[in-house]
N, C-alpha and C. Protein backbone atom coordinates (compact mmCIF):
# COMPACT_ATOMS: atom_id res chain seq x y z
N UNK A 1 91.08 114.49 50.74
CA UNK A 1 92.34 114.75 51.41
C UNK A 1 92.13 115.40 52.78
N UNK A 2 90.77 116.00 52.69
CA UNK A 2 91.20 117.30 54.04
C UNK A 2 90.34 115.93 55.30
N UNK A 3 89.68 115.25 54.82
CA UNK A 3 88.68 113.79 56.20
C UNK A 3 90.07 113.40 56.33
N UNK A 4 91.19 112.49 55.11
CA UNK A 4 92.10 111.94 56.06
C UNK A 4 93.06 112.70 56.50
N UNK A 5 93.65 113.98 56.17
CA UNK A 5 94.36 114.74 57.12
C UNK A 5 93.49 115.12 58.56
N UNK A 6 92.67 115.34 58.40
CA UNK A 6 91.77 115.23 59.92
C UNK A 6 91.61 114.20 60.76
N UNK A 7 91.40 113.06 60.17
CA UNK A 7 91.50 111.40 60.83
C UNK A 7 93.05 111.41 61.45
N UNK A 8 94.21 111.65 60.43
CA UNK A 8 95.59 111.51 61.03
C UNK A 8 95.63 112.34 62.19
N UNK A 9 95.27 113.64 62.01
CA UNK A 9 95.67 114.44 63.11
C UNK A 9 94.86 114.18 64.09
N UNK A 10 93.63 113.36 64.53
CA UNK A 10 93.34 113.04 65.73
C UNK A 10 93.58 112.08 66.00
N UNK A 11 94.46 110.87 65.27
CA UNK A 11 95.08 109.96 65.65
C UNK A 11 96.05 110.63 66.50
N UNK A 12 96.67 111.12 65.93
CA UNK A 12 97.76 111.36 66.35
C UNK A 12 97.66 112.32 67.91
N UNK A 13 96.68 112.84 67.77
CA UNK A 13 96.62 113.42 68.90
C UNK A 13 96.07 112.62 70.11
N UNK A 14 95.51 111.68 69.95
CA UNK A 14 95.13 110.78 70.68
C UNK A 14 96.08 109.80 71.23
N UNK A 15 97.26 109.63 70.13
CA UNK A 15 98.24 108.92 70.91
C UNK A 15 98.96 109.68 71.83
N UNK A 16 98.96 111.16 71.28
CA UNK A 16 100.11 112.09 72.48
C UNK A 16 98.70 112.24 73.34
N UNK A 17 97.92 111.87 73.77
CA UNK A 17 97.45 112.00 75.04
C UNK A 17 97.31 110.64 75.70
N UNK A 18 97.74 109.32 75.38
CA UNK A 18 98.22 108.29 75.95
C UNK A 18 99.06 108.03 76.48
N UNK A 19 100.37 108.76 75.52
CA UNK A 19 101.52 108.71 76.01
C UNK A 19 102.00 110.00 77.01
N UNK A 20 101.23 110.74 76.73
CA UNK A 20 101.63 111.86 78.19
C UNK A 20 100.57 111.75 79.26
N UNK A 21 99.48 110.42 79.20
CA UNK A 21 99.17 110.01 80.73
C UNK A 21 100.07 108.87 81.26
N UNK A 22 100.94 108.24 80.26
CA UNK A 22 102.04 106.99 80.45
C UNK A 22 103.00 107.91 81.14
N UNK A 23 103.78 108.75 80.79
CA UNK A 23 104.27 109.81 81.47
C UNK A 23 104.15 110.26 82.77
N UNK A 24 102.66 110.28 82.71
CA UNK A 24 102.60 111.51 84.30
C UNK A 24 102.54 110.27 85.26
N UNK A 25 101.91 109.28 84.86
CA UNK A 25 101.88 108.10 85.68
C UNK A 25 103.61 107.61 86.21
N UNK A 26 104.58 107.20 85.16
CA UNK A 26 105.65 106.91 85.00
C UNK A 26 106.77 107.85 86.42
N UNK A 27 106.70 109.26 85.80
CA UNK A 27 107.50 110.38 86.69
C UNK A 27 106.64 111.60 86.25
N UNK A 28 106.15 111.48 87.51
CA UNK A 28 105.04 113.15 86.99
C UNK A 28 105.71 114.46 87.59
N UNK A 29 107.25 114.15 88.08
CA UNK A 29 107.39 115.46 88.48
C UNK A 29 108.67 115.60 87.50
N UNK A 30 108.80 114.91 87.00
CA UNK A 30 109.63 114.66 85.42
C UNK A 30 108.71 115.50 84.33
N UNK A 31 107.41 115.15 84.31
CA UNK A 31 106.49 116.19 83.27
C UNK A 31 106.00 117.57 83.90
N UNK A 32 105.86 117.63 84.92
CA UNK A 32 105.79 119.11 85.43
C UNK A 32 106.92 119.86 85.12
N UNK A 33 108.21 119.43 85.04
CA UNK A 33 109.28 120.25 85.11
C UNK A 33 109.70 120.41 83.78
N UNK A 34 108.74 119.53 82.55
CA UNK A 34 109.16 120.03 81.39
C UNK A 34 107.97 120.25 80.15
N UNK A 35 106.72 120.39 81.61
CA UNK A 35 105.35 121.04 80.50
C UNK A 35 105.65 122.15 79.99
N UNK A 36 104.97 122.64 79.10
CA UNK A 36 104.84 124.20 78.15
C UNK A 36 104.08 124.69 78.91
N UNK A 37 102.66 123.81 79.32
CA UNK A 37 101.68 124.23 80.23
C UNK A 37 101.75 125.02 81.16
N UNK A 38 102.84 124.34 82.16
CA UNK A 38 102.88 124.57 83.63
C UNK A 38 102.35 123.36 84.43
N UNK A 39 101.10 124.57 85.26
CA UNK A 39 100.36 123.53 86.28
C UNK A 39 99.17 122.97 85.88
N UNK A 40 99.43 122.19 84.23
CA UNK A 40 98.33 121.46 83.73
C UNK A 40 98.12 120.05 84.75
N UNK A 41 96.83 119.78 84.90
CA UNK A 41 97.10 118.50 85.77
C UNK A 41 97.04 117.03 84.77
N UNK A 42 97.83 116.23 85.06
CA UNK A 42 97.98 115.02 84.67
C UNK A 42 97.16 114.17 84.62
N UNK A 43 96.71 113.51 83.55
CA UNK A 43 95.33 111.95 83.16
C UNK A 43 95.92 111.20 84.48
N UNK A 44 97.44 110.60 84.46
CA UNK A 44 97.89 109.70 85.24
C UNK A 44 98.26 110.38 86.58
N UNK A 45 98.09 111.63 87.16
CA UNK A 45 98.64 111.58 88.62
C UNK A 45 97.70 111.49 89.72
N UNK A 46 98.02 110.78 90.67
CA UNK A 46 97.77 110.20 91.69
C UNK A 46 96.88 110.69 92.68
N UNK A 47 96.07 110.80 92.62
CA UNK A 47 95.20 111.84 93.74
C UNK A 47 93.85 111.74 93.73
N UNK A 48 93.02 112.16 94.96
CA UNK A 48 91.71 111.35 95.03
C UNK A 48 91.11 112.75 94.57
N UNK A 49 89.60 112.10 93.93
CA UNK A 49 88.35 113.20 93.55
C UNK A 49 87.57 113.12 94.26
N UNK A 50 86.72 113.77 93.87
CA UNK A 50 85.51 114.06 94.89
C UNK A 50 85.15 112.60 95.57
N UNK A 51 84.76 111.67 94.69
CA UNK A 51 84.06 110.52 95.06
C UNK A 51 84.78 109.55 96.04
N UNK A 52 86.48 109.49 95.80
CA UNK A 52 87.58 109.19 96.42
C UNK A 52 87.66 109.81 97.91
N UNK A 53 87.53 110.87 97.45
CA UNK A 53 87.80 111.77 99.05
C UNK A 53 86.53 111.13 99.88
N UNK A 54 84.85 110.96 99.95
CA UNK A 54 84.26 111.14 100.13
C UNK A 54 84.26 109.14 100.94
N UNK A 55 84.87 108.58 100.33
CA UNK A 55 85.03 107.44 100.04
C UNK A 55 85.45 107.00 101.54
N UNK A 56 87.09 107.59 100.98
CA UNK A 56 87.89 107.85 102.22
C UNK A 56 87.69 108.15 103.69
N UNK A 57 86.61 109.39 104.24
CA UNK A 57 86.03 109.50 104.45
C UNK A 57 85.05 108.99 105.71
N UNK A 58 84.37 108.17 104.42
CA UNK A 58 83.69 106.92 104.51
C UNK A 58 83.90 105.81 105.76
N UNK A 59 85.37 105.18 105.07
CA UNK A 59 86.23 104.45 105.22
C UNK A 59 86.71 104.94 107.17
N UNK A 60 87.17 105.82 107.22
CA UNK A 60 87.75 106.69 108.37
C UNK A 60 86.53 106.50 109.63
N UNK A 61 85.19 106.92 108.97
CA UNK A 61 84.29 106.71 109.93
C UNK A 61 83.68 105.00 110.45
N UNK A 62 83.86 104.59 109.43
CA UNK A 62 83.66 103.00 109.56
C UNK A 62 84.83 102.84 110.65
N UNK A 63 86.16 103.17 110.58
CA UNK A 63 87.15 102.75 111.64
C UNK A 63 86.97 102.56 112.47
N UNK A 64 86.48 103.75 112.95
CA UNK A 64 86.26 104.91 114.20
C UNK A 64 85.41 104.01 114.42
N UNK A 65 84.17 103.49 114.27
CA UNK A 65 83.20 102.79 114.85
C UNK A 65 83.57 101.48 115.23
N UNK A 66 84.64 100.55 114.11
CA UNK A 66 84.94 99.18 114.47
C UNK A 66 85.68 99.33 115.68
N UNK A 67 86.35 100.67 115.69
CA UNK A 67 87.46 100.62 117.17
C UNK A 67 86.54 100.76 118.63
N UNK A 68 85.75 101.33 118.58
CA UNK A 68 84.73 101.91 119.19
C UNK A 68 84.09 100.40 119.85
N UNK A 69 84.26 99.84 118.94
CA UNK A 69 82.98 98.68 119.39
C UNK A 69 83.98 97.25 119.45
N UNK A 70 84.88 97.39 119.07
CA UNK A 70 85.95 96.18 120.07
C UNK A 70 86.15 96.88 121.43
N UNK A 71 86.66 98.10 121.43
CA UNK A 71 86.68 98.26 122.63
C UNK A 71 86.05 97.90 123.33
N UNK A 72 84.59 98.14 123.44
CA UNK A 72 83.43 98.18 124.32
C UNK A 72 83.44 95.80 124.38
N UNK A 73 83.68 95.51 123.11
CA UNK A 73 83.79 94.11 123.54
C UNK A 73 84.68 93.62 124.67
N UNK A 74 86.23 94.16 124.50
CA UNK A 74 87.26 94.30 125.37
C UNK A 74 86.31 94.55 127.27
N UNK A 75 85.93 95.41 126.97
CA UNK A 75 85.69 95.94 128.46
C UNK A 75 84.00 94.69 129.00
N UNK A 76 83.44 94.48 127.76
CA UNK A 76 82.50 93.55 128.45
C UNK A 76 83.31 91.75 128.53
N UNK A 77 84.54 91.62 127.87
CA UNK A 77 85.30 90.50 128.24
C UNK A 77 86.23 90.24 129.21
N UNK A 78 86.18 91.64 129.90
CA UNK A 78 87.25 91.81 131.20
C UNK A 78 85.98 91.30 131.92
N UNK A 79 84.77 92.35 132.44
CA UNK A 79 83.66 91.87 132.82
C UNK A 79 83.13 90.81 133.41
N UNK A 80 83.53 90.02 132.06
CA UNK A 80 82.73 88.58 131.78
C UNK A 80 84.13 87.69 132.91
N UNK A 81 85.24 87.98 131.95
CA UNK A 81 86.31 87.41 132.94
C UNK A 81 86.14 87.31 134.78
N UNK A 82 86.16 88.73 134.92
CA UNK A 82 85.67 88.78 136.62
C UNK A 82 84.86 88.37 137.01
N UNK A 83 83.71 87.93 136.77
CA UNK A 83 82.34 87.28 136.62
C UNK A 83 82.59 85.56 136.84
N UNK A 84 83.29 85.36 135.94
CA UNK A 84 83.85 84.12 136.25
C UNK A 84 84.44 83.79 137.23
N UNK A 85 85.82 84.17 137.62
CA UNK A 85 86.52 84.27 138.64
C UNK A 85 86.05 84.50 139.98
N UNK A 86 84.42 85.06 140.50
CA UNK A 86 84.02 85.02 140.78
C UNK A 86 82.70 83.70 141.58
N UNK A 87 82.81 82.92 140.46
CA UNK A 87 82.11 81.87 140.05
C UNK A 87 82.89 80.71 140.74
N UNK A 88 84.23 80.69 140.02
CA UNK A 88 84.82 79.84 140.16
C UNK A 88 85.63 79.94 141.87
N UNK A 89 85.47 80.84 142.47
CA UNK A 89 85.70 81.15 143.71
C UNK A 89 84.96 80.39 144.47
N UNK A 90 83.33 81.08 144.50
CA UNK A 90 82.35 80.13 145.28
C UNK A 90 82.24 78.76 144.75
N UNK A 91 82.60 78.08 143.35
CA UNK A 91 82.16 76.55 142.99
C UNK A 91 83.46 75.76 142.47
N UNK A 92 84.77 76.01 143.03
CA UNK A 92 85.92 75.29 143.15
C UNK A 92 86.12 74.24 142.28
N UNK A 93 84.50 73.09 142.54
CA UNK A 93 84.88 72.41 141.78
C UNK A 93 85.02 72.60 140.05
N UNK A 94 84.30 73.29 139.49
CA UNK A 94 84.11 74.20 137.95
C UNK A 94 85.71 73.83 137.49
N UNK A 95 86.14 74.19 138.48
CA UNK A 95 87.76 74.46 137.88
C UNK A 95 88.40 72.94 137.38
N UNK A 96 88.00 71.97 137.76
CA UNK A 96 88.58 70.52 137.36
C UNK A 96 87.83 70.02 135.87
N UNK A 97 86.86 70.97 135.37
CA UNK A 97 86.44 70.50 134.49
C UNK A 97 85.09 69.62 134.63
N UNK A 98 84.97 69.27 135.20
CA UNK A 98 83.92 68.16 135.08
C UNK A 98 82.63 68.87 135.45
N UNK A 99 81.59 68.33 134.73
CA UNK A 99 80.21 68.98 134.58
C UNK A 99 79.90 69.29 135.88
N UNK A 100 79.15 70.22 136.68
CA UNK A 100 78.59 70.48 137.45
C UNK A 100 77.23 69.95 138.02
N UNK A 101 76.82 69.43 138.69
CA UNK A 101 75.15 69.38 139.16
C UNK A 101 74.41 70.25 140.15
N UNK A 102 73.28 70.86 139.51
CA UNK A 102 72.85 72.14 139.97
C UNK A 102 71.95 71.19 141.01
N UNK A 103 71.59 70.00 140.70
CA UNK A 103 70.50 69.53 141.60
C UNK A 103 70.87 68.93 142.93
């Protein structure tokens, strides 16, 4: 009797900790406002951990670099642009399309 009263009661306790991460997930400021606990924290609420934060982070510095380095494409395609325009100043013909002969 006393294994399956022990089996039930961690069933059972196992379901009230399913259903009060269904909960915190659901409306977690619905279960804060009616824990016994208090400021127990929630299986289901929303928020990054260490590995998350670090992640994030991560993520932020990768930005910072992709922005970093279009820019710098930006400014060598203005560059390149003037360069041309340049080109096409002294060799007029360029501009009609038709192949050029260097010889």
């Amino acid at each position: 009797d006393i294994i399956l009263n022990s089996v039930a009661i961690v069933f059972v306790t196992d379901i009230d900790e399913y259903v009060y991460g269904i909960l915190c997930a659901v409306n977690i400021s619905w279960v804060k406002m009616w824990s016994v606990e208090g400021e127990e924290e929630c299986v289901g609420e929303i928020g990054l951990d260490k590995d998350e934060e670090e992640d994030k982070v991560d993520l932020t510095t990768e930005i910072q670099k992709l922005i970093a380095h279009v820019e710098s494409l930006q400014l060598n395609v203005e560059r390149h642009n003037k360069k041309l325009k340049m080109v096409l100043q002294h060799f007029p013909d360029l501009k009609d399309g038709e192949p050029f002969d260097f010889c």
